[in-house]
N, C-alpha and C. Protein backbone atom coordinates (compact mmCIF):
# COMPACT_ATOMS: atom_id res chain seq x y z
N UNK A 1 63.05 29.68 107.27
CA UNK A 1 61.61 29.56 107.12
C UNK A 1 60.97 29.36 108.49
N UNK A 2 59.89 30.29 108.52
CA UNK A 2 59.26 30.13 109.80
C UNK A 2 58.41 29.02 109.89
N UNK A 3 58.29 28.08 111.04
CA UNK A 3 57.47 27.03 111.30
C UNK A 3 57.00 26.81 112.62
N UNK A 4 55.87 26.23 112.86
CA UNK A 4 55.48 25.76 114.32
C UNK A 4 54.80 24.36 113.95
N UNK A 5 55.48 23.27 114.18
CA UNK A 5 54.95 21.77 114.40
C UNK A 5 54.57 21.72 115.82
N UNK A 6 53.07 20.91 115.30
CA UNK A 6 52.76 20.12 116.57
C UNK A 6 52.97 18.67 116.78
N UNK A 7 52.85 17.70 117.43
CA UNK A 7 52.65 16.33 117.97
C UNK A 7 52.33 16.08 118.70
N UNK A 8 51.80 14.67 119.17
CA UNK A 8 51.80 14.15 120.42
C UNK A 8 50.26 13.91 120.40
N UNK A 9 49.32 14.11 119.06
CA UNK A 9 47.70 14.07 119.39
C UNK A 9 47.57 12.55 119.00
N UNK A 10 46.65 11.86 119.34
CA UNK A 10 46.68 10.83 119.18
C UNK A 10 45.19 10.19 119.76
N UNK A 11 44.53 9.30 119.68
CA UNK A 11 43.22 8.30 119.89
C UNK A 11 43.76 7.91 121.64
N UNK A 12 42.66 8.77 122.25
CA UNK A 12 43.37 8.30 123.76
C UNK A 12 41.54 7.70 124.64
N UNK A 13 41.34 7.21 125.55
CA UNK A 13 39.92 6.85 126.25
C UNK A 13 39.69 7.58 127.18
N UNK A 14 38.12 8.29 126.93
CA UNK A 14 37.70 8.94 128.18
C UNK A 14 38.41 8.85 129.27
N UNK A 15 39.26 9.61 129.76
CA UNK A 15 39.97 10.07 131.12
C UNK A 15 41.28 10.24 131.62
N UNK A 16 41.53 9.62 129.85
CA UNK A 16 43.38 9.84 129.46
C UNK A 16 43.61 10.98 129.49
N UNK A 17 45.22 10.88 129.77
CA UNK A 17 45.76 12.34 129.21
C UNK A 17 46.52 12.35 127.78
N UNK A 18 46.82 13.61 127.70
CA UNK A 18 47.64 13.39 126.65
C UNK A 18 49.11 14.83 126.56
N UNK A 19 50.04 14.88 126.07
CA UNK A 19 51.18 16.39 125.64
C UNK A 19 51.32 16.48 124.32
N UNK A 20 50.30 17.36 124.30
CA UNK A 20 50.99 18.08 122.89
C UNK A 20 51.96 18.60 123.07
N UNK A 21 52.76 18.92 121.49
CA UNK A 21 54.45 19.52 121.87
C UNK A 21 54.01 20.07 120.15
N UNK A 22 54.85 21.45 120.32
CA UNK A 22 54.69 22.39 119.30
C UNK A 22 56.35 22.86 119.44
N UNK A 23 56.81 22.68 118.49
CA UNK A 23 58.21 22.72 118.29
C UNK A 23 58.05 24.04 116.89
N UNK A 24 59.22 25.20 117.35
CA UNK A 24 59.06 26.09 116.27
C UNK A 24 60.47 26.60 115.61
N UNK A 25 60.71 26.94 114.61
CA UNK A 25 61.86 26.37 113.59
C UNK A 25 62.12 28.06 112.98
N UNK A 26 62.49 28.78 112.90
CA UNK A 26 62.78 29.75 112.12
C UNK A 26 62.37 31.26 112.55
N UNK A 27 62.43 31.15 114.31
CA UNK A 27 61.85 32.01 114.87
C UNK A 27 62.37 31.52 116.18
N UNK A 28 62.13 33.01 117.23
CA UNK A 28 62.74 32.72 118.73
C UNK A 28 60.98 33.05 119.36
N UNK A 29 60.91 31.68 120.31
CA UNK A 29 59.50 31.85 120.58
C UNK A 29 59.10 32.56 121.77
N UNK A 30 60.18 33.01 122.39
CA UNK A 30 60.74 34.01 123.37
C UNK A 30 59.80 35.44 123.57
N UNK A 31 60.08 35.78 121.79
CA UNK A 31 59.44 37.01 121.66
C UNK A 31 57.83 37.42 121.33
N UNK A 32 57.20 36.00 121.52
CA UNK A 32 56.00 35.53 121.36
C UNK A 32 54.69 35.06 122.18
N UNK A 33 53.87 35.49 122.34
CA UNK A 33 52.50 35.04 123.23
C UNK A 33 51.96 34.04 122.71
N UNK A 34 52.08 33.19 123.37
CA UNK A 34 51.53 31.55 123.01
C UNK A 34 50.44 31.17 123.43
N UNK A 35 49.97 30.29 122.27
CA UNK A 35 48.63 29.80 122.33
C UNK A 35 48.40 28.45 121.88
N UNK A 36 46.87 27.74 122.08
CA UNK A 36 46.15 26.18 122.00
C UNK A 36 45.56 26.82 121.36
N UNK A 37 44.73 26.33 120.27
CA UNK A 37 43.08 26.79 120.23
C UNK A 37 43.23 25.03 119.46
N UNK A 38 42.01 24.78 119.56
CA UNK A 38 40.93 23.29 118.56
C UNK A 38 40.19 24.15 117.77
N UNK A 39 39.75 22.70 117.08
CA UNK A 39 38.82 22.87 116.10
C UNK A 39 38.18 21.74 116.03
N UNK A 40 36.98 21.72 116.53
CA UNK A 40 36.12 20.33 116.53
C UNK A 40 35.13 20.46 115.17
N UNK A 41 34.97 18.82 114.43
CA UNK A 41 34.01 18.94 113.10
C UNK A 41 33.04 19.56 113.76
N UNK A 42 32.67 20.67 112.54
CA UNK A 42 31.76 21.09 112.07
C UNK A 42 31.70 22.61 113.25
N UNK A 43 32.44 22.90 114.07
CA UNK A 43 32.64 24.28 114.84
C UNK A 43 33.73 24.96 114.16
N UNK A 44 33.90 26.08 114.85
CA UNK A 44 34.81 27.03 114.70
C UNK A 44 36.07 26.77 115.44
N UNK A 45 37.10 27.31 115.32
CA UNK A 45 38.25 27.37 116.07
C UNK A 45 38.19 28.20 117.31
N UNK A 46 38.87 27.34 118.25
CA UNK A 46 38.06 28.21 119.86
C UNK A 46 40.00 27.97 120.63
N UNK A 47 39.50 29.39 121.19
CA UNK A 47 40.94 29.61 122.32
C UNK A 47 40.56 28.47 123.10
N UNK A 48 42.05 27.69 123.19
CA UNK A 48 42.19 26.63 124.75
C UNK A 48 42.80 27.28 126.01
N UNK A 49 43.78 28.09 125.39
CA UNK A 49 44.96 28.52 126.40
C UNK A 49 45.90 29.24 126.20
N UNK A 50 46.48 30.51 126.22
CA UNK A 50 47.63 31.49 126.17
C UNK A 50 48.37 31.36 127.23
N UNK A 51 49.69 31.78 126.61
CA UNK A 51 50.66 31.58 127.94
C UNK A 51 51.44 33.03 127.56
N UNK A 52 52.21 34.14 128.07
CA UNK A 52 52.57 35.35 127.67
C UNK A 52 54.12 35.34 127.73
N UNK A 53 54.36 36.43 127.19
CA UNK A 53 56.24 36.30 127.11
C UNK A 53 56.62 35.64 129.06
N UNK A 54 55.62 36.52 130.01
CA UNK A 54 56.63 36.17 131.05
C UNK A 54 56.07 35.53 131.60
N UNK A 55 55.23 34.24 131.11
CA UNK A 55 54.66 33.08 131.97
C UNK A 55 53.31 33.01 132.17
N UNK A 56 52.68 34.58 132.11
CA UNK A 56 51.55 34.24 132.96
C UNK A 56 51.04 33.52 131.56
N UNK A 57 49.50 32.58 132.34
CA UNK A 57 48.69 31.55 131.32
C UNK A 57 47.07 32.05 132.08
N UNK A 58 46.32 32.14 130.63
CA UNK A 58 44.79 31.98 131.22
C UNK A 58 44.58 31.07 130.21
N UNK A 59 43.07 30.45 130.86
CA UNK A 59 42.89 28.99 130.05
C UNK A 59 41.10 29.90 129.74
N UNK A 60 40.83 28.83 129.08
CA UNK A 60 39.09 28.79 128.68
C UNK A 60 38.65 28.20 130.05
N UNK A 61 37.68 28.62 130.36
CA UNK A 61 37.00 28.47 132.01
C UNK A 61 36.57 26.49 131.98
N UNK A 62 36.19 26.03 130.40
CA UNK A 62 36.00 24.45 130.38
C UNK A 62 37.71 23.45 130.96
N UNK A 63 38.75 24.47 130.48
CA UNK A 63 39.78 23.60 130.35
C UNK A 63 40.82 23.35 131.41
N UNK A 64 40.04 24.95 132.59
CA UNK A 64 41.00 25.14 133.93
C UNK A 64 40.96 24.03 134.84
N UNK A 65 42.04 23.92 135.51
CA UNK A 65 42.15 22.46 135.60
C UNK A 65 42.67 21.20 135.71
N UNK A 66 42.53 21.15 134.26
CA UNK A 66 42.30 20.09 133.43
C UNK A 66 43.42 20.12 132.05
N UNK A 67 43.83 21.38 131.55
CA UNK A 67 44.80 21.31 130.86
C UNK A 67 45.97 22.25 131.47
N UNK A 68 47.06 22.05 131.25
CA UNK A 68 48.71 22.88 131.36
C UNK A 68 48.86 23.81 130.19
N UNK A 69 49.02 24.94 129.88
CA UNK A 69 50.19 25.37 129.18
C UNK A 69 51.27 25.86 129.55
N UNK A 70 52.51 25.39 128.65
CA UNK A 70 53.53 25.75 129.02
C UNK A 70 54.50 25.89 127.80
N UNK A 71 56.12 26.49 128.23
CA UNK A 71 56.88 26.96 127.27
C UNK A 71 58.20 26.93 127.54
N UNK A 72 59.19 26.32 127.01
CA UNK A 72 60.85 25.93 127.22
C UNK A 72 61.05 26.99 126.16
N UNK A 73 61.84 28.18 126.43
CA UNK A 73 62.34 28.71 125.45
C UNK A 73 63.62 28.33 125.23
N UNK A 74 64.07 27.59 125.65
CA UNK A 74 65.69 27.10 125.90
C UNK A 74 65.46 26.13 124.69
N UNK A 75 63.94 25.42 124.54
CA UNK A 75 63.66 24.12 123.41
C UNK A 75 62.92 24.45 122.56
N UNK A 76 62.80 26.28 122.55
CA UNK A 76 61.86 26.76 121.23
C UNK A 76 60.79 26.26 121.27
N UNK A 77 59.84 25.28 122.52
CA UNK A 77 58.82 24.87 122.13
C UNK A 77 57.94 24.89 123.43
N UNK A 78 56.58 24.62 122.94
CA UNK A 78 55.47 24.52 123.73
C UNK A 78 54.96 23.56 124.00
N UNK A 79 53.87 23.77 125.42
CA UNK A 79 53.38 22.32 125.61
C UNK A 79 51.86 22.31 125.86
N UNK A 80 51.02 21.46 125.51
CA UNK A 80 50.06 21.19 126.10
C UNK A 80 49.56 20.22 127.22
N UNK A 81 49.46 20.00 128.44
CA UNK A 81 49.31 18.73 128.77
C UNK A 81 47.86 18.71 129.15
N UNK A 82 47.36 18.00 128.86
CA UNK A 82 45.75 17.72 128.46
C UNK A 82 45.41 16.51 129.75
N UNK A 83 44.89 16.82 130.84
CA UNK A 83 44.07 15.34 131.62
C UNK A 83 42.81 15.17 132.03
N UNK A 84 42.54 13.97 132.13
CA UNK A 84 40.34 13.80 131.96
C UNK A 84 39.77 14.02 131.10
N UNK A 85 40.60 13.44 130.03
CA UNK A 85 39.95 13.76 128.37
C UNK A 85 38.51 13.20 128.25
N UNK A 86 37.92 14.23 127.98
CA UNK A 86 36.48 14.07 127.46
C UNK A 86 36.17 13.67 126.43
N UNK A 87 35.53 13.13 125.61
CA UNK A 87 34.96 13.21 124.09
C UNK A 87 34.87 14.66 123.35
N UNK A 88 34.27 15.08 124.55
CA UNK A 88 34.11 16.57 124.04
C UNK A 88 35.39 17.62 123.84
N UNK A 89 36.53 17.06 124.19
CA UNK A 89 37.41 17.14 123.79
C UNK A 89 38.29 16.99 122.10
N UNK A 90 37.31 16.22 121.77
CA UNK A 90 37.91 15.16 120.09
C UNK A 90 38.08 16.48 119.22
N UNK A 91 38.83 17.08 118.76
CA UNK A 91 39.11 17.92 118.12
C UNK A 91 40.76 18.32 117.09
N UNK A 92 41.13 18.73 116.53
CA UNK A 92 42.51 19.42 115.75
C UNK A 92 43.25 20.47 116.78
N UNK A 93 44.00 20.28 117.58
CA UNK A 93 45.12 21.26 117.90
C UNK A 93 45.98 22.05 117.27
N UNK A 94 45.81 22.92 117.21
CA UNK A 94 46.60 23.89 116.39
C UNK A 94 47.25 24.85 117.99
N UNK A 95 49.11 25.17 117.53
CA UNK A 95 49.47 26.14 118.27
C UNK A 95 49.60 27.35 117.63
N UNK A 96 49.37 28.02 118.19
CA UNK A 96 49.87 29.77 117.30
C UNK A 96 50.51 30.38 118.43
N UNK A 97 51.28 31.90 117.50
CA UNK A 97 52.77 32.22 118.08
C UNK A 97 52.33 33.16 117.72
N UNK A 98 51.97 34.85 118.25
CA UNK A 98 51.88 36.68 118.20
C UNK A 98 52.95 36.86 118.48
N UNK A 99 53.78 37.55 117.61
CA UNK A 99 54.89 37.92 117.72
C UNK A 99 54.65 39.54 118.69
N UNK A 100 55.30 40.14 119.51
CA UNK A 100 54.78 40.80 120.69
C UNK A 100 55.00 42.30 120.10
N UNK A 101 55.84 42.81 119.06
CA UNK A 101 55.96 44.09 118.80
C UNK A 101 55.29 43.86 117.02
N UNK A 102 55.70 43.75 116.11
CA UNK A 102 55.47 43.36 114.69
C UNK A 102 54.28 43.28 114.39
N UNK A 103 53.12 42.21 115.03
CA UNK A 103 52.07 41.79 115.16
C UNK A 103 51.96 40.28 113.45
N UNK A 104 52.96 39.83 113.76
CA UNK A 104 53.40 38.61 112.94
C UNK A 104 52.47 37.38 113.88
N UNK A 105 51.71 36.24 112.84
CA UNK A 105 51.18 35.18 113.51
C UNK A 105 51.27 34.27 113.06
N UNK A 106 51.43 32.99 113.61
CA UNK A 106 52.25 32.05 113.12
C UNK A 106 50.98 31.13 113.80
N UNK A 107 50.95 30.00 112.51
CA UNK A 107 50.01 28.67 112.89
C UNK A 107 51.06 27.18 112.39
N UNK A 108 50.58 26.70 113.76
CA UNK A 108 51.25 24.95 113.20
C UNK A 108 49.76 24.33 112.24
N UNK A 109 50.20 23.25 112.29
CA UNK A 109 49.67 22.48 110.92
C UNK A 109 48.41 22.02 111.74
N UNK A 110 48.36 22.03 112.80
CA UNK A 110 47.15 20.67 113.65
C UNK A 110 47.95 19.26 113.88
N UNK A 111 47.04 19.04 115.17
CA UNK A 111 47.38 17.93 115.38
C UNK A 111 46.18 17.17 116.16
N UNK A 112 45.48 15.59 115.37
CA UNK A 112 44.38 15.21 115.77
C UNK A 112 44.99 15.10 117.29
N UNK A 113 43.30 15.26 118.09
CA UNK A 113 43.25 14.35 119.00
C UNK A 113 41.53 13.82 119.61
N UNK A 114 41.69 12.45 119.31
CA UNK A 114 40.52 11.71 119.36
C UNK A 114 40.12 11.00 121.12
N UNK A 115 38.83 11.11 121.43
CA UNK A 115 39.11 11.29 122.97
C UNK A 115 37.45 9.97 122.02
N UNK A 116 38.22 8.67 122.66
CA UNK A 116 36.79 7.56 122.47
C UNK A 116 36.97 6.35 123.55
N UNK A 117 35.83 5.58 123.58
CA UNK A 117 36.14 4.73 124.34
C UNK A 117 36.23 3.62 123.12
């Protein structure tokens, strides 16, 4: 069964950081273009960050910076590392996985992350 878990979101204070970790189960993430996107109440789901089979990463022009993506294919998993958390940040992390020939897409479950003082 195919899966992509996230973790690591959590209630952090204006200027924390934080790593998401997206761990994926029933699939080689190798063969896959990786991605962040949020979802803040009451918006839409918005790209954070892609990373491509061979490394390269573009971010959203708010997040350059300021967030990492990255990818252990050796640990099947992905990373977010998030620093100078904003409020405007407070949103659901979700990772997704494009499979590169097939056009197969894969979503993790979300994972809060609350940016308050």
């Amino acid at each position: 069964q195919v899966q992509l878990v996230e973790s690591g979101g959590a209630l952090v204070q204006p200027g924390g950081s934080l790593r998401l970790s997206c761990a994926a189960s029933g699939m080689t993430l190798s063969f896959y273009t990786l991605a962040w996107y949020r979802q803040a109440p009451g918006k839409q789901r918005e790209l954070v960050a892609r990373i491509l089979r061979d490394g390269n990463t573009n971010y959203v022009d708010s997040m350059k910076g300021r967030f990492t993506i990255s990818r252990d294919n050796t640990k099947n998993t992905m990373y977010l590392q998030m620093n100078n958390l904003t409020p405007e940040d407070t949103a659901v992390y979700y990772c997704n996985a494009a499979h590169w020939g097939n056009g197969n897409v894969y979503w993790g479950q979300g994972t809060q992350v609350t940016v308050s003082a």
